[in-house]
Protein backbone atom coordinates (compact mmCIF):
# COMPACT_ATOMS: atom_id res chain seq x y z
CA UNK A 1 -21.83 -23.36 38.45
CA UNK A 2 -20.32 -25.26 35.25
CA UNK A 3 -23.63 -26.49 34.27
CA UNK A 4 -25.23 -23.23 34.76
CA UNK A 5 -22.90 -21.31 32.56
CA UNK A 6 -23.20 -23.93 30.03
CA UNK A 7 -26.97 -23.35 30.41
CA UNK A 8 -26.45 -19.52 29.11
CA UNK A 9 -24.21 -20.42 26.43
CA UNK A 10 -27.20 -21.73 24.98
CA UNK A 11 -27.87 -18.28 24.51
CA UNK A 12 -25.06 -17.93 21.92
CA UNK A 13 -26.63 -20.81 20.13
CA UNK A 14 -29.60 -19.29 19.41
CA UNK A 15 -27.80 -16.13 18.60
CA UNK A 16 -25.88 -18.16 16.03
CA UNK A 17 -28.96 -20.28 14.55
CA UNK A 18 -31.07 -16.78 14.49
CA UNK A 19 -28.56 -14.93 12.11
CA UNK A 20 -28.37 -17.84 10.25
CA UNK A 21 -32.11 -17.44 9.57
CA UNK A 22 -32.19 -13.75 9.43
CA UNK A 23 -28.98 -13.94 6.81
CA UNK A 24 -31.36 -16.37 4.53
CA UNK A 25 -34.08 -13.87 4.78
CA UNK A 26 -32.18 -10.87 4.00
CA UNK A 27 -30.33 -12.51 0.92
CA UNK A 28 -33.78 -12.96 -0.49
CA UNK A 29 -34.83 -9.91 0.38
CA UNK A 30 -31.50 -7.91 -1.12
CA UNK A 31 -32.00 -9.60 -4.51
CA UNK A 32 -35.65 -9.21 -4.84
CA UNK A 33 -36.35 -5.46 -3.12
CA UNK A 34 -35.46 -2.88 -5.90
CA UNK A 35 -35.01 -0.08 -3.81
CA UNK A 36 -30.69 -0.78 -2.97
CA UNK A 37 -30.87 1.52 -0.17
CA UNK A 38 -26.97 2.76 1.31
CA UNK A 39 -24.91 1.67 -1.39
CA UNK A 40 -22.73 2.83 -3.82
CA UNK A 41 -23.95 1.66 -8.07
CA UNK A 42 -22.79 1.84 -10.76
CA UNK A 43 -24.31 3.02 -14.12
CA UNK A 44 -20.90 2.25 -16.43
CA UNK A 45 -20.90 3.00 -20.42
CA UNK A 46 -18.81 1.10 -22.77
CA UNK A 47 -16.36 3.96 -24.73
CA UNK A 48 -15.42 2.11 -28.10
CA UNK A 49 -15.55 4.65 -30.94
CA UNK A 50 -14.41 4.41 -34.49
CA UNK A 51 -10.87 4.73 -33.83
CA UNK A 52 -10.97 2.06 -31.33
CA UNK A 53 -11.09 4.30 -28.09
CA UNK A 54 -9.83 1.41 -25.72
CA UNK A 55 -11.45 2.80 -22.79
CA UNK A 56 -14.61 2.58 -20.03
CA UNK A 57 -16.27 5.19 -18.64
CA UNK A 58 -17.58 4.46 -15.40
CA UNK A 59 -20.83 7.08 -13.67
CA UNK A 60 -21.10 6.45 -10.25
CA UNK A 61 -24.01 7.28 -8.49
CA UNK A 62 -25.41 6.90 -5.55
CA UNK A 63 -28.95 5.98 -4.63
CA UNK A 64 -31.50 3.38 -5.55
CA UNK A 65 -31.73 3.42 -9.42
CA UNK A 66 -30.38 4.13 -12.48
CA UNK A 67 -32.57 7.40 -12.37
CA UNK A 68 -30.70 8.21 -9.54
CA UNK A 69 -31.79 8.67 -5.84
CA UNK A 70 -31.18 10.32 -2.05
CA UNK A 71 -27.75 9.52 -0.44
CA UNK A 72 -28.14 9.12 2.92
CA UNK A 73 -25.99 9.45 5.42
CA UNK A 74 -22.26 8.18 5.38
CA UNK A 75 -20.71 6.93 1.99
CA UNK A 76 -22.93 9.61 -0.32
CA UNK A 77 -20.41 10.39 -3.35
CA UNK A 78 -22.08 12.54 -5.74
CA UNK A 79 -21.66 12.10 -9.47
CA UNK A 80 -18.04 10.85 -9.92
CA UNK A 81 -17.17 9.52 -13.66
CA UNK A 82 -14.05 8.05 -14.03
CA UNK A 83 -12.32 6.63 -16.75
CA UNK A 84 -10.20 3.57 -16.82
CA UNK A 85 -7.81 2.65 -19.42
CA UNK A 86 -4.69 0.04 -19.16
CA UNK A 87 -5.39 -3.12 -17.28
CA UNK A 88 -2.55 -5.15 -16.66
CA UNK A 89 -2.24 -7.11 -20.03
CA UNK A 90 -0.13 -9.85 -18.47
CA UNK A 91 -3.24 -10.92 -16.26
CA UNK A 92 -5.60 -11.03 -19.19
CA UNK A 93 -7.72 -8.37 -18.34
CA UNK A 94 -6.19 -5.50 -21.13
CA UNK A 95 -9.91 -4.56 -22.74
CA UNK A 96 -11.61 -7.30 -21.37
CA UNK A 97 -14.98 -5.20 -19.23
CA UNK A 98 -16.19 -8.64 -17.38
CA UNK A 99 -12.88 -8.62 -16.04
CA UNK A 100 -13.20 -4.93 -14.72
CA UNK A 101 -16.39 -5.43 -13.68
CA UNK A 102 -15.82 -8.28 -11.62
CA UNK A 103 -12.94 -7.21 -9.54
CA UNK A 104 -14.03 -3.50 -9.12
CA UNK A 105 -18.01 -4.21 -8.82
CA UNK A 106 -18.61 -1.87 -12.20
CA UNK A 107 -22.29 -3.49 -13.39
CA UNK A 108 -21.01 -3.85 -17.18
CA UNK A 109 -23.83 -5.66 -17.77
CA UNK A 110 -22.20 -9.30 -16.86
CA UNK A 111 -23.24 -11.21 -14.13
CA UNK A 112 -20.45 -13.35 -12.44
CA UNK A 113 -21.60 -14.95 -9.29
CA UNK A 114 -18.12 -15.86 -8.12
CA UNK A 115 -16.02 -12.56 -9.33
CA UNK A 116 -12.05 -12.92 -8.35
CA UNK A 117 -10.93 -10.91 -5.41
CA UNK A 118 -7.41 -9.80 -4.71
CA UNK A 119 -5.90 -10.34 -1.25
CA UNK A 120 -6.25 -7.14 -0.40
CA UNK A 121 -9.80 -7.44 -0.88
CA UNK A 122 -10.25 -10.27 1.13
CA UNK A 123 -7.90 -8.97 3.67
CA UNK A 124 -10.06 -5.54 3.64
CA UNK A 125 -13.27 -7.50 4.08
CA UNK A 126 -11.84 -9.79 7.42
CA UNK A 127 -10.56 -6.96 9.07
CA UNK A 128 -13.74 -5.42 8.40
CA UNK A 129 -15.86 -8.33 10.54
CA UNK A 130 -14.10 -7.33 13.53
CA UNK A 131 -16.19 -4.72 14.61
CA UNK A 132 -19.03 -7.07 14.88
CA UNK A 133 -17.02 -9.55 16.14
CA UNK A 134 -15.92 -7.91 19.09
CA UNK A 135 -19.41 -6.80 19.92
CA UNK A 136 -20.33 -10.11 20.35
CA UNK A 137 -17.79 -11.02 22.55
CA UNK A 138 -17.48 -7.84 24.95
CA UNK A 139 -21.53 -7.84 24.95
CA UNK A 140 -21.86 -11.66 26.26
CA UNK A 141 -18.65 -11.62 28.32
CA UNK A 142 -19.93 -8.88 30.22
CA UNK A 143 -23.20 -10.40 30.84
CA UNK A 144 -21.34 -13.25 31.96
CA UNK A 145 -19.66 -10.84 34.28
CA UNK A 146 -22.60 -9.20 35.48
CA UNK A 147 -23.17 -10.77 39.05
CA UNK A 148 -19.73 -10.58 39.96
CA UNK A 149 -19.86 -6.59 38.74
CA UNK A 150 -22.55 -6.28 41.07
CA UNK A 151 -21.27 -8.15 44.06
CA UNK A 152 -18.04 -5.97 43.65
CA UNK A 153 -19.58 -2.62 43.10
CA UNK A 154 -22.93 -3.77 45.13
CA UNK A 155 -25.18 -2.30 41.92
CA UNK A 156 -28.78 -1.80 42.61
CA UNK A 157 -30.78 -2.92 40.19
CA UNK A 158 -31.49 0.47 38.46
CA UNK A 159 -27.29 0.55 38.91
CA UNK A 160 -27.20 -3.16 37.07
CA UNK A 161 -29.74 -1.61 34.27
CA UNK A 162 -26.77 1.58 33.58
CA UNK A 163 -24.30 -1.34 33.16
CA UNK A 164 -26.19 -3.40 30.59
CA UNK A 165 -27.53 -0.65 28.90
CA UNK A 166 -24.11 1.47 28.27
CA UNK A 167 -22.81 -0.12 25.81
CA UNK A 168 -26.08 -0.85 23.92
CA UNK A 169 -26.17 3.31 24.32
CA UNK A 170 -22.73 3.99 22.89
CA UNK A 171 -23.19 1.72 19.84
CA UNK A 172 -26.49 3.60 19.22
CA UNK A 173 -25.16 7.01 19.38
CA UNK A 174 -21.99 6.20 17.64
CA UNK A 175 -23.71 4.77 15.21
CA UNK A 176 -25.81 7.66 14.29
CA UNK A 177 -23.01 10.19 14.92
CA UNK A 178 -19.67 9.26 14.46
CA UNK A 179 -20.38 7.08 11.30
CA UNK A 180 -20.10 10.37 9.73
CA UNK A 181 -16.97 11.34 10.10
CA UNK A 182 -15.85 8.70 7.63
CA UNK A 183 -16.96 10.77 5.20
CA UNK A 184 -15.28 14.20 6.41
CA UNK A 185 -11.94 12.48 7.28
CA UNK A 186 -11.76 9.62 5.32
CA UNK A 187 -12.40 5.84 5.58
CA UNK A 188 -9.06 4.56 6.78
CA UNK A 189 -8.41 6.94 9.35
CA UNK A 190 -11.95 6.45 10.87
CA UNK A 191 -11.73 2.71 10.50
CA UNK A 192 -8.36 3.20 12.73
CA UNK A 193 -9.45 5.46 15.04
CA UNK A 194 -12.80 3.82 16.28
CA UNK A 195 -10.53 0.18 17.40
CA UNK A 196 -7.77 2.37 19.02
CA UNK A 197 -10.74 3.83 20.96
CA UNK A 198 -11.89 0.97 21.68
CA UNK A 199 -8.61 -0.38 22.88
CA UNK A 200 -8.49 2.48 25.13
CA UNK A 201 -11.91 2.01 26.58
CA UNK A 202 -11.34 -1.85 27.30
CA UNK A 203 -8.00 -1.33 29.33
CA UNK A 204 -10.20 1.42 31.08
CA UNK A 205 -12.84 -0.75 31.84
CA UNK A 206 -10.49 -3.50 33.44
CA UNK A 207 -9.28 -1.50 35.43
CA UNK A 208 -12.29 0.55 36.65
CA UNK A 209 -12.11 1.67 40.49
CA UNK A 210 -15.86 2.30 40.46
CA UNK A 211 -19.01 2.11 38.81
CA UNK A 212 -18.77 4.85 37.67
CA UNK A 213 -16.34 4.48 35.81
CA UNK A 214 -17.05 1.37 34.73
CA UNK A 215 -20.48 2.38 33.19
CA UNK A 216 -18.85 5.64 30.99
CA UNK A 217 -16.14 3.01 29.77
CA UNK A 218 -18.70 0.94 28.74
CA UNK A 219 -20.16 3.50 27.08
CA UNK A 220 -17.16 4.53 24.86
CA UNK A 221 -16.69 0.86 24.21
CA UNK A 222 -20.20 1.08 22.42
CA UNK A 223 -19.27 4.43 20.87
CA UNK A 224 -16.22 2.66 18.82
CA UNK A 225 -18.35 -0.64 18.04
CA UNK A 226 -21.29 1.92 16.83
CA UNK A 227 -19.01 4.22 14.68
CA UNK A 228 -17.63 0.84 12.78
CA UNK A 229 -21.15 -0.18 11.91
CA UNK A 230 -21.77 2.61 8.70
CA UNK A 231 -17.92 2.72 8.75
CA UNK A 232 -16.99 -1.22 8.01
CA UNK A 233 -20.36 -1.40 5.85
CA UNK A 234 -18.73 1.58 3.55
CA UNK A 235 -15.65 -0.39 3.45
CA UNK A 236 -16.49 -3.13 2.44
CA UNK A 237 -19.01 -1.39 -0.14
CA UNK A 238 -16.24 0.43 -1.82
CA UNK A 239 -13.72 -2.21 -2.22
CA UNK A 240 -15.77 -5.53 -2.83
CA UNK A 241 -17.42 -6.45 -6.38
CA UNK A 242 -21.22 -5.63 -6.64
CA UNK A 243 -21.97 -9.05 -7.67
CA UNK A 244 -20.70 -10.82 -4.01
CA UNK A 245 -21.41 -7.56 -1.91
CA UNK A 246 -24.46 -8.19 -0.38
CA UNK A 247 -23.02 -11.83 0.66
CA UNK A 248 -19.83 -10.17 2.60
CA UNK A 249 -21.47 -7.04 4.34
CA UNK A 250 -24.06 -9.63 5.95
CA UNK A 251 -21.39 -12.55 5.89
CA UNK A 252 -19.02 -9.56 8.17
CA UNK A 253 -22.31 -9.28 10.24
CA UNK A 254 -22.52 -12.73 10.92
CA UNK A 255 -19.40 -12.36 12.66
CA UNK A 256 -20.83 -10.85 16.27
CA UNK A 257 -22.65 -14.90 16.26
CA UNK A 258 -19.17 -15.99 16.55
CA UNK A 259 -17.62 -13.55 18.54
CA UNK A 260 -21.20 -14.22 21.29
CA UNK A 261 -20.28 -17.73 21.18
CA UNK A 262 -16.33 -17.99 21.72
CA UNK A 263 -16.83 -14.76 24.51
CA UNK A 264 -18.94 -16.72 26.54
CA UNK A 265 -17.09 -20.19 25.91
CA UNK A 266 -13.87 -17.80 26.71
CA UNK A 267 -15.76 -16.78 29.82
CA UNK A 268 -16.54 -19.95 31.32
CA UNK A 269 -13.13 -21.08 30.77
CA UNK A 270 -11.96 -18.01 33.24
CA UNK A 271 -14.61 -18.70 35.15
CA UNK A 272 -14.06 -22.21 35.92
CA UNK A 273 -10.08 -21.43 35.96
CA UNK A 274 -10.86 -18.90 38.97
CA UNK A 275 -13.37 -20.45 41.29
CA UNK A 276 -10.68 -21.28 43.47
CA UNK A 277 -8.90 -18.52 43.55
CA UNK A 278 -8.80 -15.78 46.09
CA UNK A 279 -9.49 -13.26 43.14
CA UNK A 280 -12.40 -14.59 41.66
CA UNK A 281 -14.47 -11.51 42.26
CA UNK A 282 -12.32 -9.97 39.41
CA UNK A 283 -12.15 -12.31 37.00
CA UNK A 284 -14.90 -9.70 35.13
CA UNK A 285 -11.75 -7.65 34.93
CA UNK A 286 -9.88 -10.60 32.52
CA UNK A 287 -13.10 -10.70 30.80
CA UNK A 288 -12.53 -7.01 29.40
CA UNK A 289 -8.77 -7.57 28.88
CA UNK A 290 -9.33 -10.51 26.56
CA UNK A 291 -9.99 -8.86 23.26
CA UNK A 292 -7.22 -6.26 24.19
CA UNK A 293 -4.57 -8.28 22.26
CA UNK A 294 -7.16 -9.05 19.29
CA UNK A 295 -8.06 -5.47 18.95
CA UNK A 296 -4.50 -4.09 18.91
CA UNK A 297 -3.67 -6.34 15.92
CA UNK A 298 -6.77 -5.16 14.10
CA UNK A 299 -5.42 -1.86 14.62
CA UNK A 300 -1.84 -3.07 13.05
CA UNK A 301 -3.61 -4.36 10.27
CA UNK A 302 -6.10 -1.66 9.24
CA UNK A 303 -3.19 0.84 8.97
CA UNK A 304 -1.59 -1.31 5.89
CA UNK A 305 -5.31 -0.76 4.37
CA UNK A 306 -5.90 1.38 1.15
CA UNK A 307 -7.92 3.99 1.32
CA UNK A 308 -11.23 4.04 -0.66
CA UNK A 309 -10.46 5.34 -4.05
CA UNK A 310 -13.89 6.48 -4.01
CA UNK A 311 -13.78 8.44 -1.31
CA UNK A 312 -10.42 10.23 -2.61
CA UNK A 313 -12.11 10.90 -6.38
CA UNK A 314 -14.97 12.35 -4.78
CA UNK A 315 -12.72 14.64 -2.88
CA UNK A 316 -10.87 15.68 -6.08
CA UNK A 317 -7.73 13.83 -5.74
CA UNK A 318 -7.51 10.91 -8.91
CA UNK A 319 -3.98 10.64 -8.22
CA UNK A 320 -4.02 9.36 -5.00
CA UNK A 321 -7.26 7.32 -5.82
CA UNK A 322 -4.91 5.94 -8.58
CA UNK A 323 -2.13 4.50 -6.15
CA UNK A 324 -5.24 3.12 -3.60
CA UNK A 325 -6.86 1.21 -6.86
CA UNK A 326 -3.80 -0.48 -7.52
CA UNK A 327 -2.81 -1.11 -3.86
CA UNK A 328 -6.57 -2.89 -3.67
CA UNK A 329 -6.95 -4.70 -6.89
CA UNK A 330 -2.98 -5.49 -6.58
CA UNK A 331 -2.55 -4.75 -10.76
CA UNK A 332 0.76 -1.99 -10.80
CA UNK A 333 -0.61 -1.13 -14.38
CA UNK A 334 -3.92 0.22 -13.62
CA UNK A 335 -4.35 4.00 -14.61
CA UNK A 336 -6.95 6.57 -14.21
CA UNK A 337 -7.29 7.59 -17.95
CA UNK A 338 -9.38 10.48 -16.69
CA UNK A 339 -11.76 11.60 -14.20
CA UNK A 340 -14.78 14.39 -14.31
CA UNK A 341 -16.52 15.62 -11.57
CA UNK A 342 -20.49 15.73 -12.50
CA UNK A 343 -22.02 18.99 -11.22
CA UNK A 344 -25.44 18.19 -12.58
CA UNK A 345 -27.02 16.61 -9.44
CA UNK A 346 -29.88 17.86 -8.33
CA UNK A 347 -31.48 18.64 -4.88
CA UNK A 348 -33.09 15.94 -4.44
CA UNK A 349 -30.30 13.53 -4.94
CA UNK A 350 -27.89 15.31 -2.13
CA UNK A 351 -30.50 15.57 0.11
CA UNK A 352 -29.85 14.54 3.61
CA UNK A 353 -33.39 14.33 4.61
CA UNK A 354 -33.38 11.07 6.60
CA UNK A 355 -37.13 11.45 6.04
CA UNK A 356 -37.41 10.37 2.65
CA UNK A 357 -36.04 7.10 4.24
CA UNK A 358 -39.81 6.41 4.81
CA UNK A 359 -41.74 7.65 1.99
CA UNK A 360 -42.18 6.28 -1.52
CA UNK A 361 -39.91 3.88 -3.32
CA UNK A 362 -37.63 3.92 0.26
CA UNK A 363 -40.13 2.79 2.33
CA UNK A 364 -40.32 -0.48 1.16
CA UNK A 365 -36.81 -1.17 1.91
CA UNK A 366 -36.60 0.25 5.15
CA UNK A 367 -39.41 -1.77 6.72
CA UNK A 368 -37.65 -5.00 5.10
CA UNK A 369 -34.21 -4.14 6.39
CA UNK A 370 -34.94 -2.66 9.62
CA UNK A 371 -37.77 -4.94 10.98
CA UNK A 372 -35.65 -8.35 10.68
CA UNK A 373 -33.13 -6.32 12.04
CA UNK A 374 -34.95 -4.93 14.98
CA UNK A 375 -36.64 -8.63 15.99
CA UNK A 376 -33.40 -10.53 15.98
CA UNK A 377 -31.70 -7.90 18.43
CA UNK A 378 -35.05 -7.74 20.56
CA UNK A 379 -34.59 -11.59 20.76
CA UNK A 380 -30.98 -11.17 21.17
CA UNK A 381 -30.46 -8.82 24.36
């Protein structure tokens, strides 16, 4: 039994050595596609008039480039400028743009390959791996727990099929329609809500009386993994430097590789632990209870997150955006010197016509992010 368990952590391995692979080939591919499809840019203009305007005006858009573009889906803010005026002095950074631009991602034109973070932004980014992380593990661990699920429950084979494929299913469909919401309601309160539903749906899942059961638990455990896909990806887009970004959002990826390997290392450990025992038909059970603990304290943590100042400008609130800058970049001296909505955006730039994802200068970058994509998780599951 040991041996064969450590046969399918071999699995893992491969999971591990394939995103390392796929991670090389989509660094290349995010610094040499133009087309910078789902994030947030910056087109930023140096203010330093005659008088000695101390002061940098910073045009957001969204989109691929500097001509503008079609936002997409979750994170689309439309037009924001913003000024910024008094940088904490005492840190060096009092009219000093590569400074800015480094911590807050503004392209000023300076490339700095190793921009500081604050730890807030580092904390932002590790609570934002979690999602993936924990689809690793519950994915694995329940294939590890598949044969004793079916011995309990006596699945058919169609029945065993439901049970693999829910959670693939929720992660799809939350994906594609709960990602949303961060946008309606806000980052932080999305980014919260999708792990407390998950916590829900694990403790379910343990203690499932049927199949049922088991298989719409399942389900809503994909739902809340899915919904933290666009939703973590925004996060860390809107709080991490533009120079490093690319390297966390697929560094935070990375993370289900880890979470595959310890969930099935976890797993045999239970396993092994339980072949004795009387109860070793539900050691499954354990298997769903074991991120419970981990997930509760990424729900403790996210709620001392700020919430994305660009989300709150683009909403019409600068004050508040204000207070979540300073919160992230950790500088009590940071002001909004002013902030303008731009109205001039035209049609084709709010579009929501996921169809334009696949013509023209989009195309391009949606073959060479979603084919990688598509063959690791085909050789994945």
């Amino acid at each position: 039994g040991r041996l064969v368990l450590g046969a399918f952590s071999f699995q893992a391995i491969g999971a591990v050595l394939g995103t390392a692979i796929a991670s090389v080939v989509l660094i290349n591919i995010w610094y040499t596609a133009r087309g910078k499809l789902g994030e947030i840019h910056a087109d930023v203009l140096a203010v330093d008039d005659d008088a000695g305007a101390r002061e940098t005006e910073v045009r957001q858009t969204t989109g691929g480039s500097r001509g503008g573009g079609v936002g997409v889906g979750p994170g689309r803010i439309e037009g924001v400028a913003v000024v910024v005026d008094h940088l904490d002095g005492d840190r060096g950074i009092d009219r000093d743009p590569e400074g800015l631009a480094a911590q807050t991602g503004f392209d000023l034109g300076v490339e700095d390959a190793n921009p500081p973070l604050s730890g807030m932004q580092w904390l932002v980014w590790g609570l934002a791996t979690a999602g993936k992380f924990f689809e690793g593990m519950i994915v694995f661990m329940q294939g590890v727990g598949l044969p004793l699920i079916t011995r309990e429950f006596s699945l058919t084979d169609f029945d065993k099929g439901l049970v693999t494929a829910a959670t693939l299913a929720g992660i799809l469909f939350g994906a594609l329609f709960l990602g949303g919401l961060a946008d309606r309601l806000g980052r932080k309160p999305v980014f919260i809500g999708e792990m407390v539903l998950l916590l829900v749906a694990l403790l379910v899942a343990a203690a499932a009386p049927s199949k049922g059961v088991l298989i719409v638990s399942l389900f809503v455990i994909g739902l809340a993994l899915g919904a933290d896909y666009p939703t973590a990806h925004l996060v860390i887009s809107e709080s991490i430097p533009a120079a490093i970004r690319g390297r966390l959002v697929l560094g935070a990826f990375s993370f289900q590789a880890i979470g595959a390997v310890l969930g099935t290392a976890i797993a045999s450990v239970v396993l092994s632990s339980m072949a004795s025992s009387p109860d070793a038909l539900d050691a499954w059970r354990i298997f769903f209870l074991v991120p419970v603990v981990p997930v509760a304290a990424v729900i403790w943590g996210r709620l001392f997150l700020p919430e994305s100042s660009h989300w709150l400008v683009s909403r019409g609130l600068p004050e508040k955006a204000e207070k979540q800058l300073r919160k992230l970049l950790n500088r009590q001296n940071l002001t909004l010197a002013g902030v303008d909505r731009l109205q001039e955006i035209d049609a084709e730039q709010r579009s929501n016509d996921w169809s334009k994802l696949f013509r023209g200068k989009y195309l391009r970058s949606t073959i060479l992010t979603s084919v990688p994509w598509f063959l690791q998780d085909l050789s994945t599951y």
